[in-house]
PDB file of N, CA and C in Angstrom:
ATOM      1  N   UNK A   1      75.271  -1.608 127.825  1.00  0.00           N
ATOM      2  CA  UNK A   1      75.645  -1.404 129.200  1.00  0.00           C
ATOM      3  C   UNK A   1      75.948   0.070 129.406  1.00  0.00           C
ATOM      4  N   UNK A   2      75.341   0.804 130.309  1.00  0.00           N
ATOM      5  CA  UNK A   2      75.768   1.863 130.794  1.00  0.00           C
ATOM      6  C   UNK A   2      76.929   1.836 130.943  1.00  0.00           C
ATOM      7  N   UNK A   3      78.037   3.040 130.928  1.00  0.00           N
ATOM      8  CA  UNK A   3      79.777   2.944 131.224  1.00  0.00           C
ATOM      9  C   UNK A   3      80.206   3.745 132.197  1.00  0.00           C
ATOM     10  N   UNK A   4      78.374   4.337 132.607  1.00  0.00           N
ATOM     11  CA  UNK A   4      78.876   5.280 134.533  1.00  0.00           C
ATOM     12  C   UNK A   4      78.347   3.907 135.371  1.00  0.00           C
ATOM     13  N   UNK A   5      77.558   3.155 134.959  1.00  0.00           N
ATOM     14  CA  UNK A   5      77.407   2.576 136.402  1.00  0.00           C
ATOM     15  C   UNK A   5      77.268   1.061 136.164  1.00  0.00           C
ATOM     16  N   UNK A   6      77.672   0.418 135.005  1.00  0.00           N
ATOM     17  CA  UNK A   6      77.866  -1.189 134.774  1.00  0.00           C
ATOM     18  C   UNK A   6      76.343  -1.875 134.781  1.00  0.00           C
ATOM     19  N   UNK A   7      75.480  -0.901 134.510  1.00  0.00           N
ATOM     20  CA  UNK A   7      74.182  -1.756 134.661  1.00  0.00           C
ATOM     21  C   UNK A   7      73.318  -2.281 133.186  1.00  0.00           C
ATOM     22  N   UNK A   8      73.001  -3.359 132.587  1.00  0.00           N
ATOM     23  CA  UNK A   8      72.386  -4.106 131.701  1.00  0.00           C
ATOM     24  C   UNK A   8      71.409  -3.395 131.434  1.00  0.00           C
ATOM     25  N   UNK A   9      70.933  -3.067 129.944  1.00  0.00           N
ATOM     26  CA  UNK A   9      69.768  -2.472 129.888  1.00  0.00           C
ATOM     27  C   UNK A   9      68.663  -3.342 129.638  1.00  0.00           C
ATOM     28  N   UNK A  10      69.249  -4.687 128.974  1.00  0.00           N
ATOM     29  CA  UNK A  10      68.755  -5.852 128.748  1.00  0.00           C
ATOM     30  C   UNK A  10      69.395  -6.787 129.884  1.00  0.00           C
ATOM     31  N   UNK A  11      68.503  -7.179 130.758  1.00  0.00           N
ATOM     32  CA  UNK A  11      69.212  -8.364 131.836  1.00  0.00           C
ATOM     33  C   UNK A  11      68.818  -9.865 131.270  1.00  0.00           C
ATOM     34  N   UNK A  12      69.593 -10.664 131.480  1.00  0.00           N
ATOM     35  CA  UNK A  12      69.150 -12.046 131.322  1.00  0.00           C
ATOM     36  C   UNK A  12      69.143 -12.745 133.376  1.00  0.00           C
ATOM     37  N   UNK A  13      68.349 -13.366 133.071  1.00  0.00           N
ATOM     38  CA  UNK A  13      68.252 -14.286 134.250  1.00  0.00           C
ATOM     39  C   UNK A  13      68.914 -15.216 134.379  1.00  0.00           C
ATOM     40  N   UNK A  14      69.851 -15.791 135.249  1.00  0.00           N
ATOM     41  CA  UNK A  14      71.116 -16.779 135.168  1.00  0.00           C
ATOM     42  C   UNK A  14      70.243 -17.593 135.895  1.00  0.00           C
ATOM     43  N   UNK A  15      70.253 -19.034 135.745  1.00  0.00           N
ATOM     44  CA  UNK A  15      69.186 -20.166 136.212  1.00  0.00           C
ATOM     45  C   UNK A  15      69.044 -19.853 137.674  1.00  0.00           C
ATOM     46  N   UNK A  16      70.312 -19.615 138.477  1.00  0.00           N
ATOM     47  CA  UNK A  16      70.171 -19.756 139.894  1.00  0.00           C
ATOM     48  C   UNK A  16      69.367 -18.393 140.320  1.00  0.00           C
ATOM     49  N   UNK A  17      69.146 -17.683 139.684  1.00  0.00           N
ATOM     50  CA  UNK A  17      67.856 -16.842 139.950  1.00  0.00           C
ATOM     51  C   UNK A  17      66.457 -17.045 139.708  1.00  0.00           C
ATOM     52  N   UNK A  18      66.208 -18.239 138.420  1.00  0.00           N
ATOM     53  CA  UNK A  18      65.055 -18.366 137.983  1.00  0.00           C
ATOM     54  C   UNK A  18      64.001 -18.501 138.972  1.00  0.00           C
ATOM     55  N   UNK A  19      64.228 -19.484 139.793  1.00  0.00           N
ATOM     56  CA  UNK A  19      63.124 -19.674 141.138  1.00  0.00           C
ATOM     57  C   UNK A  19      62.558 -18.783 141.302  1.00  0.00           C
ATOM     58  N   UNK A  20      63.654 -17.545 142.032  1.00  0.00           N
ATOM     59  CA  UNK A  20      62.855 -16.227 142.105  1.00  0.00           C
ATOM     60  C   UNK A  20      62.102 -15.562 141.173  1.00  0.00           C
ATOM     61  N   UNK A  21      62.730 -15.597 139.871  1.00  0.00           N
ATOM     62  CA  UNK A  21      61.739 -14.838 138.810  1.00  0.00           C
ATOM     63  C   UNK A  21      60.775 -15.677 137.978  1.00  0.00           C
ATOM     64  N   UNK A  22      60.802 -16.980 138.713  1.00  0.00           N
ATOM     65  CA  UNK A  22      59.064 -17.310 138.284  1.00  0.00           C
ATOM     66  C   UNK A  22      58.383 -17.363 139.399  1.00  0.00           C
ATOM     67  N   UNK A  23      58.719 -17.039 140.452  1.00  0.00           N
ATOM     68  CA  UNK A  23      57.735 -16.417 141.775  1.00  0.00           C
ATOM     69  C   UNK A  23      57.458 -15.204 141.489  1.00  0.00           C
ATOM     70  N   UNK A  24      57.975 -14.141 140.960  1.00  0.00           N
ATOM     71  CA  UNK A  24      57.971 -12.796 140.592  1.00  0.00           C
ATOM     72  C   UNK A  24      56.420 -13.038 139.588  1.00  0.00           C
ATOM     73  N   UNK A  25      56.696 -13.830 138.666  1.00  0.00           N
ATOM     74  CA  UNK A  25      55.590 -14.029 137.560  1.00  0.00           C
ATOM     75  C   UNK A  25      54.187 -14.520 137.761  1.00  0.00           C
ATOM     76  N   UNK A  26      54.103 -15.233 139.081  1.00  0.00           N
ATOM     77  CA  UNK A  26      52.986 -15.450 139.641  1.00  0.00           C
ATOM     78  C   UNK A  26      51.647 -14.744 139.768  1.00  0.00           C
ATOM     79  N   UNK A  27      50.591 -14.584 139.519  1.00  0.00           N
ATOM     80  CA  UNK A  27      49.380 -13.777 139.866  1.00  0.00           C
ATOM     81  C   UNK A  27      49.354 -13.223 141.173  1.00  0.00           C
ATOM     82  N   UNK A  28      49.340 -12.135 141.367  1.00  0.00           N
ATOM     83  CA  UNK A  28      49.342 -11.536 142.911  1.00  0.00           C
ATOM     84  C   UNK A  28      50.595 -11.018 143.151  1.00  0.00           C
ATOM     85  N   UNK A  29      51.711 -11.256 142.397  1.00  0.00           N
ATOM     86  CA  UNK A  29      53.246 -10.926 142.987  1.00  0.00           C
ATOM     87  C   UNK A  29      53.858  -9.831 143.683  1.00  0.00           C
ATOM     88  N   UNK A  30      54.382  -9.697 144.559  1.00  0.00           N
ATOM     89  CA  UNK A  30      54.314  -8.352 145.461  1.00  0.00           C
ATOM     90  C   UNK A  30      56.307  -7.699 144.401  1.00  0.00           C
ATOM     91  N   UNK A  31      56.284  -6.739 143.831  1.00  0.00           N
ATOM     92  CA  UNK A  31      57.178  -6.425 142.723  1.00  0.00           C
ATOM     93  C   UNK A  31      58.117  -6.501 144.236  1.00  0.00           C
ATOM     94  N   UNK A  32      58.158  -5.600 145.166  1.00  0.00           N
ATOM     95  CA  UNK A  32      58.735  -5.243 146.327  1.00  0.00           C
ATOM     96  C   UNK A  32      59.481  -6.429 147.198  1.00  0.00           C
ATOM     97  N   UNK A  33      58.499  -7.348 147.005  1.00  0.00           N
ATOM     98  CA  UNK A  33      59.287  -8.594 147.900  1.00  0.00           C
ATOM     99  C   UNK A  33      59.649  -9.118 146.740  1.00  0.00           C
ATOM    100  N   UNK A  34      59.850  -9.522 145.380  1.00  0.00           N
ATOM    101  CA  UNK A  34      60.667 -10.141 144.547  1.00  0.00           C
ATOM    102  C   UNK A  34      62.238  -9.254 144.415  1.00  0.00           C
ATOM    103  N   UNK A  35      62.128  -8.207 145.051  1.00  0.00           N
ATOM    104  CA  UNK A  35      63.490  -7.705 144.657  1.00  0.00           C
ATOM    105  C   UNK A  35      64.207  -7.770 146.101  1.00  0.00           C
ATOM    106  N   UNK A  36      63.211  -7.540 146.984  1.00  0.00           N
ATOM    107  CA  UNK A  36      63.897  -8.405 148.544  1.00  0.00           C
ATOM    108  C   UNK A  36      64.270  -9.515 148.281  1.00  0.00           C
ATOM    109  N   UNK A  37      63.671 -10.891 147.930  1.00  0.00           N
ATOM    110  CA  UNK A  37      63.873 -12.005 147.663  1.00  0.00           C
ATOM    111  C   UNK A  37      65.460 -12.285 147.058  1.00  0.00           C
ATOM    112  N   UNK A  38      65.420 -11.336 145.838  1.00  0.00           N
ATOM    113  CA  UNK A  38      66.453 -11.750 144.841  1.00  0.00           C
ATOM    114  C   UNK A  38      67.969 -11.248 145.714  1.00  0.00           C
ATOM    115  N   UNK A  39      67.797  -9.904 146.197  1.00  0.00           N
ATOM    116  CA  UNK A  39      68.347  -9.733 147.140  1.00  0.00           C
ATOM    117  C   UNK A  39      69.500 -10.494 148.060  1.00  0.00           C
ATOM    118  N   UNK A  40      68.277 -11.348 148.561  1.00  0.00           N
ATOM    119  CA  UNK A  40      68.848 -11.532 149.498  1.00  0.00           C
ATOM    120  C   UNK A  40      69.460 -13.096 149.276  1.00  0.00           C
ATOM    121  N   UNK A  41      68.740 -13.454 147.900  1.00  0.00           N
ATOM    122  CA  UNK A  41      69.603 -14.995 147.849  1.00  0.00           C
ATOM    123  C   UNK A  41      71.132 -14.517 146.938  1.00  0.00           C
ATOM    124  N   UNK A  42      71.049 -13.747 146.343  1.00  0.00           N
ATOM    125  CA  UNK A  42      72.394 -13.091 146.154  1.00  0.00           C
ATOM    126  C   UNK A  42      73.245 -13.384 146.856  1.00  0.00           C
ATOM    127  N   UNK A  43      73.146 -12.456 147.957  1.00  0.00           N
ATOM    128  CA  UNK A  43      74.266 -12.449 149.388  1.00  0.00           C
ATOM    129  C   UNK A  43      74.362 -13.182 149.941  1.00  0.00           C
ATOM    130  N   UNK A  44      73.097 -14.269 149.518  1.00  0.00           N
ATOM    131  CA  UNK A  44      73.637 -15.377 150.296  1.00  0.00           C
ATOM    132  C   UNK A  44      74.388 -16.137 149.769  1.00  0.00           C
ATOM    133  N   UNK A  45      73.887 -16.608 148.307  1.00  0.00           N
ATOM    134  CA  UNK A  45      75.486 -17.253 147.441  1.00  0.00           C
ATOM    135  C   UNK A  45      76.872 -16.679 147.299  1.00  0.00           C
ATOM    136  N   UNK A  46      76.860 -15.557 147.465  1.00  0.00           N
ATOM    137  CA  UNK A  46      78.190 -14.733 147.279  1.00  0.00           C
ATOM    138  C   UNK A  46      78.458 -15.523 149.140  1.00  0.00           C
ATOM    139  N   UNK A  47      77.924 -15.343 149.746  1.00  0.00           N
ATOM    140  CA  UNK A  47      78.313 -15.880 151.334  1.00  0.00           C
ATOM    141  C   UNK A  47      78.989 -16.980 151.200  1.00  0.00           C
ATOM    142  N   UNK A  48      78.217 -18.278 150.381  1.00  0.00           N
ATOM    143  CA  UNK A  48      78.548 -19.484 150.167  1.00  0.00           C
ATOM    144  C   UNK A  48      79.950 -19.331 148.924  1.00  0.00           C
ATOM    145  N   UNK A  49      79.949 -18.454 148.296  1.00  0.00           N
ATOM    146  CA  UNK A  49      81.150 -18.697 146.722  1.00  0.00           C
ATOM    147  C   UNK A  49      82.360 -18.127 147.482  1.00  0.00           C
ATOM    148  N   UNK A  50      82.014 -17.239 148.660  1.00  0.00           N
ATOM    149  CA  UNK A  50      83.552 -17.053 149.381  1.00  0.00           C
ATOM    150  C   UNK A  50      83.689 -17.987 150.077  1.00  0.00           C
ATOM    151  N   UNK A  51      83.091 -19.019 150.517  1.00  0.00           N
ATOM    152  CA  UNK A  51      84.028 -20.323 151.326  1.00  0.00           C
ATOM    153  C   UNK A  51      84.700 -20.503 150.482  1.00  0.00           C
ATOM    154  N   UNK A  52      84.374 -21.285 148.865  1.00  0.00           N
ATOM    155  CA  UNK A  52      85.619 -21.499 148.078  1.00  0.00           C
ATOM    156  C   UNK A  52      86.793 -20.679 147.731  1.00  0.00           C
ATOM    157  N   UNK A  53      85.993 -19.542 147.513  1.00  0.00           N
ATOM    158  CA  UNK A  53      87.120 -18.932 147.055  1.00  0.00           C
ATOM    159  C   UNK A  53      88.024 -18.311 147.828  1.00  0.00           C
ATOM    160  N   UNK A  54      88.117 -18.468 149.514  1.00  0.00           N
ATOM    161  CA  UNK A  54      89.450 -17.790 150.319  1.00  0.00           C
ATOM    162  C   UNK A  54      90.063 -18.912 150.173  1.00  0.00           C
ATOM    163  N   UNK A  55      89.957 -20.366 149.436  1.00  0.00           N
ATOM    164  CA  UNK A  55      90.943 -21.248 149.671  1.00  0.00           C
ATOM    165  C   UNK A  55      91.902 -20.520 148.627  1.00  0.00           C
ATOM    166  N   UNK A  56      91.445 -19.563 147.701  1.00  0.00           N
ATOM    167  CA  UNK A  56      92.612 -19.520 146.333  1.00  0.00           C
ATOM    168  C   UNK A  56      93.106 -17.985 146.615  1.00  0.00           C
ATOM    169  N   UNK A  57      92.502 -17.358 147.640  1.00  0.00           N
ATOM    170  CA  UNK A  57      93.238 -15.856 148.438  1.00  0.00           C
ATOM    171  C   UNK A  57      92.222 -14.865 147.341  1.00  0.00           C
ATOM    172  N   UNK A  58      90.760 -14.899 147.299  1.00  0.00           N
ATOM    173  CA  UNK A  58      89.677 -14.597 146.636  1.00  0.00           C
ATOM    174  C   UNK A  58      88.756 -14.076 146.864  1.00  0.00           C
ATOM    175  N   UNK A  59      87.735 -13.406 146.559  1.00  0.00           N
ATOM    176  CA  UNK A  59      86.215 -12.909 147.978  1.00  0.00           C
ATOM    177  C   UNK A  59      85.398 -12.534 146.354  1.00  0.00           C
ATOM    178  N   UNK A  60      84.352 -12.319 146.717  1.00  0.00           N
ATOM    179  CA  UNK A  60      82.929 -11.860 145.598  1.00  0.00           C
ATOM    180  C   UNK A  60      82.088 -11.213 146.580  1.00  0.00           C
ATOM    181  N   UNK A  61      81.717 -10.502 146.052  1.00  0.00           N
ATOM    182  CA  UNK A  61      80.679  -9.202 146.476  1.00  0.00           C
ATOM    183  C   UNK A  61      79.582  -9.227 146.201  1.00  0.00           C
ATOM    184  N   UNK A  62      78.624  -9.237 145.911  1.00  0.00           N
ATOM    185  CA  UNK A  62      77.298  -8.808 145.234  1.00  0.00           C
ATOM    186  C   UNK A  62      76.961  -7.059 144.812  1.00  0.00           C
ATOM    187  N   UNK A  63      76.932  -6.644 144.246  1.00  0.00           N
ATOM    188  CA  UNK A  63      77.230  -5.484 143.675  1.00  0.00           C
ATOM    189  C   UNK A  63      75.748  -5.247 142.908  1.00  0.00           C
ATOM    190  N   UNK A  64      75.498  -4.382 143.295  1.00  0.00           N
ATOM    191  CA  UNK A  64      74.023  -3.566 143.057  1.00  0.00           C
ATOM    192  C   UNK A  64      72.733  -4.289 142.471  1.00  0.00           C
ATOM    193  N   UNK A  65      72.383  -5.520 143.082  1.00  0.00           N
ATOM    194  CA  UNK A  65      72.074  -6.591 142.655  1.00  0.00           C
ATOM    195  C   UNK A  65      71.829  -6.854 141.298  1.00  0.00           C
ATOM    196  N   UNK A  66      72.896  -6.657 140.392  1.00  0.00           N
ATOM    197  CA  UNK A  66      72.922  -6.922 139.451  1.00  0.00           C
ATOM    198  C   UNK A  66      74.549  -7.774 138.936  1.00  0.00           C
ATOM    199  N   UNK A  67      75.104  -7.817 139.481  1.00  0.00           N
ATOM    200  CA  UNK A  67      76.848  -8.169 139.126  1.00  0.00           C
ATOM    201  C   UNK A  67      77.075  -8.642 140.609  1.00  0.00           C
ATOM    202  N   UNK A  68      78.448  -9.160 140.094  1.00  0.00           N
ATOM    203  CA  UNK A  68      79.052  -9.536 141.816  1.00  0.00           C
ATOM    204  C   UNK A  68      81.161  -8.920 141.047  1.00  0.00           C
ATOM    205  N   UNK A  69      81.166  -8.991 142.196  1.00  0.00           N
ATOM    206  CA  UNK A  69      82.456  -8.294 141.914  1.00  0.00           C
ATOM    207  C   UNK A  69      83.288  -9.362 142.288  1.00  0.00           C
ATOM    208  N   UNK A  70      84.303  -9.430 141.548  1.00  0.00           N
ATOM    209  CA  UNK A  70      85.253 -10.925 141.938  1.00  0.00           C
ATOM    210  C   UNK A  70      86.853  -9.674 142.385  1.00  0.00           C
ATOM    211  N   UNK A  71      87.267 -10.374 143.537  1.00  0.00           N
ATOM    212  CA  UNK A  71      88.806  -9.740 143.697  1.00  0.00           C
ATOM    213  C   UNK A  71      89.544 -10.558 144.443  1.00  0.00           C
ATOM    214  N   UNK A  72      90.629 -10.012 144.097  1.00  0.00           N
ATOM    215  CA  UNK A  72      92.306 -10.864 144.700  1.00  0.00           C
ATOM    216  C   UNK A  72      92.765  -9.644 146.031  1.00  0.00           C
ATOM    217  N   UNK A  73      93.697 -10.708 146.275  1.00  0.00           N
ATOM    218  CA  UNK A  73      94.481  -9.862 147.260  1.00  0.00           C
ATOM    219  C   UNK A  73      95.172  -8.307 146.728  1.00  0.00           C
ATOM    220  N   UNK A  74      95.443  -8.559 145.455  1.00  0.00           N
ATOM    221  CA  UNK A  74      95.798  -7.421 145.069  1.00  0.00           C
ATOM    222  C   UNK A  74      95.560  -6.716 144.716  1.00  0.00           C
ATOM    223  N   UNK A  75      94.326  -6.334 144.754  1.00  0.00           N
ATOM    224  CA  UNK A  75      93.207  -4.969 144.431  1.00  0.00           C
ATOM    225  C   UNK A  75      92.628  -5.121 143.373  1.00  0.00           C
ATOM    226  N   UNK A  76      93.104  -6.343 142.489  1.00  0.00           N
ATOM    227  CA  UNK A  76      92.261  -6.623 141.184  1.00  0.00           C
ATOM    228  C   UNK A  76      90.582  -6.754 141.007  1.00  0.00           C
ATOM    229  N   UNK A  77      89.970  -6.394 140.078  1.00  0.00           N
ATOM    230  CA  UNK A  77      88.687  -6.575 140.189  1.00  0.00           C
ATOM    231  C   UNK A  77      88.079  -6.954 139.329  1.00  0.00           C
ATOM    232  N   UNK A  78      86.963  -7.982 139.033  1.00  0.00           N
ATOM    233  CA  UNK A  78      86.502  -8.165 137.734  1.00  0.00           C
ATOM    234  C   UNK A  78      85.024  -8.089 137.875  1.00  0.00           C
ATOM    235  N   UNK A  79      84.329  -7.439 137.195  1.00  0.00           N
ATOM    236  CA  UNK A  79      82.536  -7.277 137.490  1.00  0.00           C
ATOM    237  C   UNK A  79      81.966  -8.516 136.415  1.00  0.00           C
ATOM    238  N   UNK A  80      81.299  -9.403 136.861  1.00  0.00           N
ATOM    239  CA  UNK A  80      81.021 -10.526 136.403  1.00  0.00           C
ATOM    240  C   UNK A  80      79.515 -10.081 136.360  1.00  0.00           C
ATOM    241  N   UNK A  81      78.579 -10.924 135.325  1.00  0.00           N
ATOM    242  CA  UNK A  81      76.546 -10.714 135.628  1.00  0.00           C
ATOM    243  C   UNK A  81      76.310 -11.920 136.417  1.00  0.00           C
ATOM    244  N   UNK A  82      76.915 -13.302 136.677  1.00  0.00           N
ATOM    245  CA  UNK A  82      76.046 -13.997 137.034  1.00  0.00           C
ATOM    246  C   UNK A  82      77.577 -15.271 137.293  1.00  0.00           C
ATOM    247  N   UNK A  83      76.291 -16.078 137.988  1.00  0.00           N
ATOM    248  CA  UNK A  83      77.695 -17.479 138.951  1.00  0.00           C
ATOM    249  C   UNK A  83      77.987 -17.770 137.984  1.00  0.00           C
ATOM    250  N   UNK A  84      77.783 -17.709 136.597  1.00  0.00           N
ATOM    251  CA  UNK A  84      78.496 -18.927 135.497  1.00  0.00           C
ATOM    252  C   UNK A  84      79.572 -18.187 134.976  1.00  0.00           C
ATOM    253  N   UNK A  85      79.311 -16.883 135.627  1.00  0.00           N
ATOM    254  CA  UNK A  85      80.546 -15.810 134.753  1.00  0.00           C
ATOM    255  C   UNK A  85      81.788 -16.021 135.997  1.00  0.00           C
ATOM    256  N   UNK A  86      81.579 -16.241 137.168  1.00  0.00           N
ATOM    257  CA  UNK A  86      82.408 -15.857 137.893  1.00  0.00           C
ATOM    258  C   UNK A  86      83.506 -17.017 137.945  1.00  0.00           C
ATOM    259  N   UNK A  87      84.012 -18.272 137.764  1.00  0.00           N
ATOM    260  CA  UNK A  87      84.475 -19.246 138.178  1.00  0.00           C
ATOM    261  C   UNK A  87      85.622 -18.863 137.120  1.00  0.00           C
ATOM    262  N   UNK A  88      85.657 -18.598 135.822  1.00  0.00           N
ATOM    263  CA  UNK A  88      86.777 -17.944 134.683  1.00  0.00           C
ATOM    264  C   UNK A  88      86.978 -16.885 135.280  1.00  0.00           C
ATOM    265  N   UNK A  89      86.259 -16.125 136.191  1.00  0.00           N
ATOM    266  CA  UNK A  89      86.493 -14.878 136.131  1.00  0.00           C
ATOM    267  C   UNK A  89      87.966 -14.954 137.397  1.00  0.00           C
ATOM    268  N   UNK A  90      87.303 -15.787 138.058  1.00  0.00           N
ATOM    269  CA  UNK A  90      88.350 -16.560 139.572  1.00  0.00           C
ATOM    270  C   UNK A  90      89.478 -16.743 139.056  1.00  0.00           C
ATOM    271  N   UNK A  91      89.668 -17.871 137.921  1.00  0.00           N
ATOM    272  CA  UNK A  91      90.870 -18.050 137.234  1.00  0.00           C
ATOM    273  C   UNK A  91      91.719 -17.287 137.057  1.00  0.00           C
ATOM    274  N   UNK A  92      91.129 -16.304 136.211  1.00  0.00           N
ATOM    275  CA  UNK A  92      91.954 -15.319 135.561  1.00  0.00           C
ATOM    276  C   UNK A  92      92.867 -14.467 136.958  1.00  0.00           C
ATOM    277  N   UNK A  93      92.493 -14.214 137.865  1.00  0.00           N
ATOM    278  CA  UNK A  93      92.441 -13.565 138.921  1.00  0.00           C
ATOM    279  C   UNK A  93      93.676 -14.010 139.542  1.00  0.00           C
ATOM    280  N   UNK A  94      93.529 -15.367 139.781  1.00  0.00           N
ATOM    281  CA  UNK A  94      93.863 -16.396 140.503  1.00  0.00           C
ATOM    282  C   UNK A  94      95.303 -16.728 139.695  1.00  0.00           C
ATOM    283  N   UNK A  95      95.314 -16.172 138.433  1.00  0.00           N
ATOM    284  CA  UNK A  95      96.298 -16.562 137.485  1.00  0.00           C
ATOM    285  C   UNK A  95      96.701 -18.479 136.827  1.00  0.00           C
ATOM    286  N   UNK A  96      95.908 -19.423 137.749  1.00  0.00           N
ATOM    287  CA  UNK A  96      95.764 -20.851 137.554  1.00  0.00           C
ATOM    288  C   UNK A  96      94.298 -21.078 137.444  1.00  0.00           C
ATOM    289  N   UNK A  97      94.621 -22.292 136.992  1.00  0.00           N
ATOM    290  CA  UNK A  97      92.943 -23.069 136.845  1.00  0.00           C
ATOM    291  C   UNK A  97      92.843 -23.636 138.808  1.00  0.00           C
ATOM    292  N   UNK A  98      91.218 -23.260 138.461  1.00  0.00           N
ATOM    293  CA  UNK A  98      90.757 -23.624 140.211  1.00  0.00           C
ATOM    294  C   UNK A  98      90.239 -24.898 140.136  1.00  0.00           C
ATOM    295  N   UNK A  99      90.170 -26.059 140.875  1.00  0.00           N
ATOM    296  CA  UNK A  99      89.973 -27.253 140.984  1.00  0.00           C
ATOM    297  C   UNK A  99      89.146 -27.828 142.425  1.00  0.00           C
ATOM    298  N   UNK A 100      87.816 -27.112 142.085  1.00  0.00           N
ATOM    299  CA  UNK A 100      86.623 -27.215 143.142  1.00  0.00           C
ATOM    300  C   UNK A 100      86.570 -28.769 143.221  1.00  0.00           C
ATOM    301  N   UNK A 101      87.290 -29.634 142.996  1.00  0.00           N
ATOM    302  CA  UNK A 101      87.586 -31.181 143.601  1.00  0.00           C
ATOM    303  C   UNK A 101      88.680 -31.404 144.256  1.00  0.00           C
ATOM    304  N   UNK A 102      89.780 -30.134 144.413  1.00  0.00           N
ATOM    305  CA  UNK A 102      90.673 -30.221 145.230  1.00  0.00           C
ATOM    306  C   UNK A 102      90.832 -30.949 146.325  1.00  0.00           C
ATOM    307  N   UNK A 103      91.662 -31.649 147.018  1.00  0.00           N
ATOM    308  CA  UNK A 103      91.228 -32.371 148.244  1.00  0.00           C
ATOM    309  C   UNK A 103      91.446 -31.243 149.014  1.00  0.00           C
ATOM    310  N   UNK A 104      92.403 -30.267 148.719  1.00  0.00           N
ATOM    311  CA  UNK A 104      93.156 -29.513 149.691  1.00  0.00           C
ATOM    312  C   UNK A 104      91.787 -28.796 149.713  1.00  0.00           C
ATOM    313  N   UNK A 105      91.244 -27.809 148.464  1.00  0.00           N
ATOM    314  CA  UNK A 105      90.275 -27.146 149.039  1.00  0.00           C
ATOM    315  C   UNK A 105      88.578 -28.313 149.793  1.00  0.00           C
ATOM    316  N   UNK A 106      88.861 -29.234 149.450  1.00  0.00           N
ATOM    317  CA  UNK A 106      87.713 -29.754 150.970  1.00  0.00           C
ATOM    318  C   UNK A 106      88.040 -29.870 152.106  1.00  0.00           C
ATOM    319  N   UNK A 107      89.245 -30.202 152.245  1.00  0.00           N
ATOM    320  CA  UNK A 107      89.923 -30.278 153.626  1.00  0.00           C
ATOM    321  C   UNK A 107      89.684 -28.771 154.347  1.00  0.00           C
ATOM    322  N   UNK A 108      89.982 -27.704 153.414  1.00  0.00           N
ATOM    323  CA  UNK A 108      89.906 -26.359 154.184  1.00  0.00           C
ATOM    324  C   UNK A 108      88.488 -26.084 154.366  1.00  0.00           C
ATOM    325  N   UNK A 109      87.047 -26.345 153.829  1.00  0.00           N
ATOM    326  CA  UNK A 109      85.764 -26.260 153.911  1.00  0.00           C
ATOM    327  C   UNK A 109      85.255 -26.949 155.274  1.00  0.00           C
ATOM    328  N   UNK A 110      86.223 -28.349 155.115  1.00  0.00           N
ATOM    329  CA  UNK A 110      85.478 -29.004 156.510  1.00  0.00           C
ATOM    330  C   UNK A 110      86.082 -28.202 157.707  1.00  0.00           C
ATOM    331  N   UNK A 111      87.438 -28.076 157.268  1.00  0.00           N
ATOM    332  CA  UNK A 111      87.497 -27.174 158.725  1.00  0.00           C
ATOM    333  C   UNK A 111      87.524 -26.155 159.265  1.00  0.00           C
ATOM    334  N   UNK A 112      86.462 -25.384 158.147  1.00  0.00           N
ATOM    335  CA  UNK A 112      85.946 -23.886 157.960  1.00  0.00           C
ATOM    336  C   UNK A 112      87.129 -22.627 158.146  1.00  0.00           C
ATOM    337  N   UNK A 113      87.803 -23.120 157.389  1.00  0.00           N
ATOM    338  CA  UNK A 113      89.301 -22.181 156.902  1.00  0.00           C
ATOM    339  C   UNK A 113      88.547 -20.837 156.068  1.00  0.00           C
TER     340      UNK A 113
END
């Protein structure tokens, strides 16, 4: 890992990207729209991982499409590579275990808290 700018010199593909990078692999693949693509489903899960996570006082970023940045209210920050990194990463943050079966946190989803 670079230590000026957090970037993988070796990346792995975390499943919820794969879609995109076996469209990338396709015959004909436009390199340009696979990195639009990846892009933009990024921001869109980070869109969807902050509904859960303002129930625990939380937000995620997407960060140079390579990482997403996990933070608290209190300026804490943790640079995670991928969704499977981020949910420990929440914890830790969060200082408790998070319980995405919460009733409390569905109750706050349905009523778009």
């Amino acid at each position: 890992m670079c230590v000026l700018c957090g970037r993988d010199f070796v990346s792995r593909a975390h499943w919820t990207d794969r879609h995109v990078e076996d469209k990338a692999r396709a015959p004909g693949a436009d390199p340009v729209e696979y990195q639009r693509d990846r892009r933009r489903d990024r921001v869109y899960r980070a869109v969807i991982v902050n509904k859960v996570l303002r129930h625990y006082g939380l937000r995620v970023q997407e960060w140079s499409g390579s990482k997403y940045l996990v933070r608290d209210g209190k300026g804490r920050t943790e640079l995670v590579q991928d969704l499977g990194s981020l949910w420990p990463a929440a914890q830790r943050l969060a200082g408790r275990p998070l319980d995405p079966l919460d009733p409390a946190l569905h109750a706050a989803l349905v009523r778009g808290d």
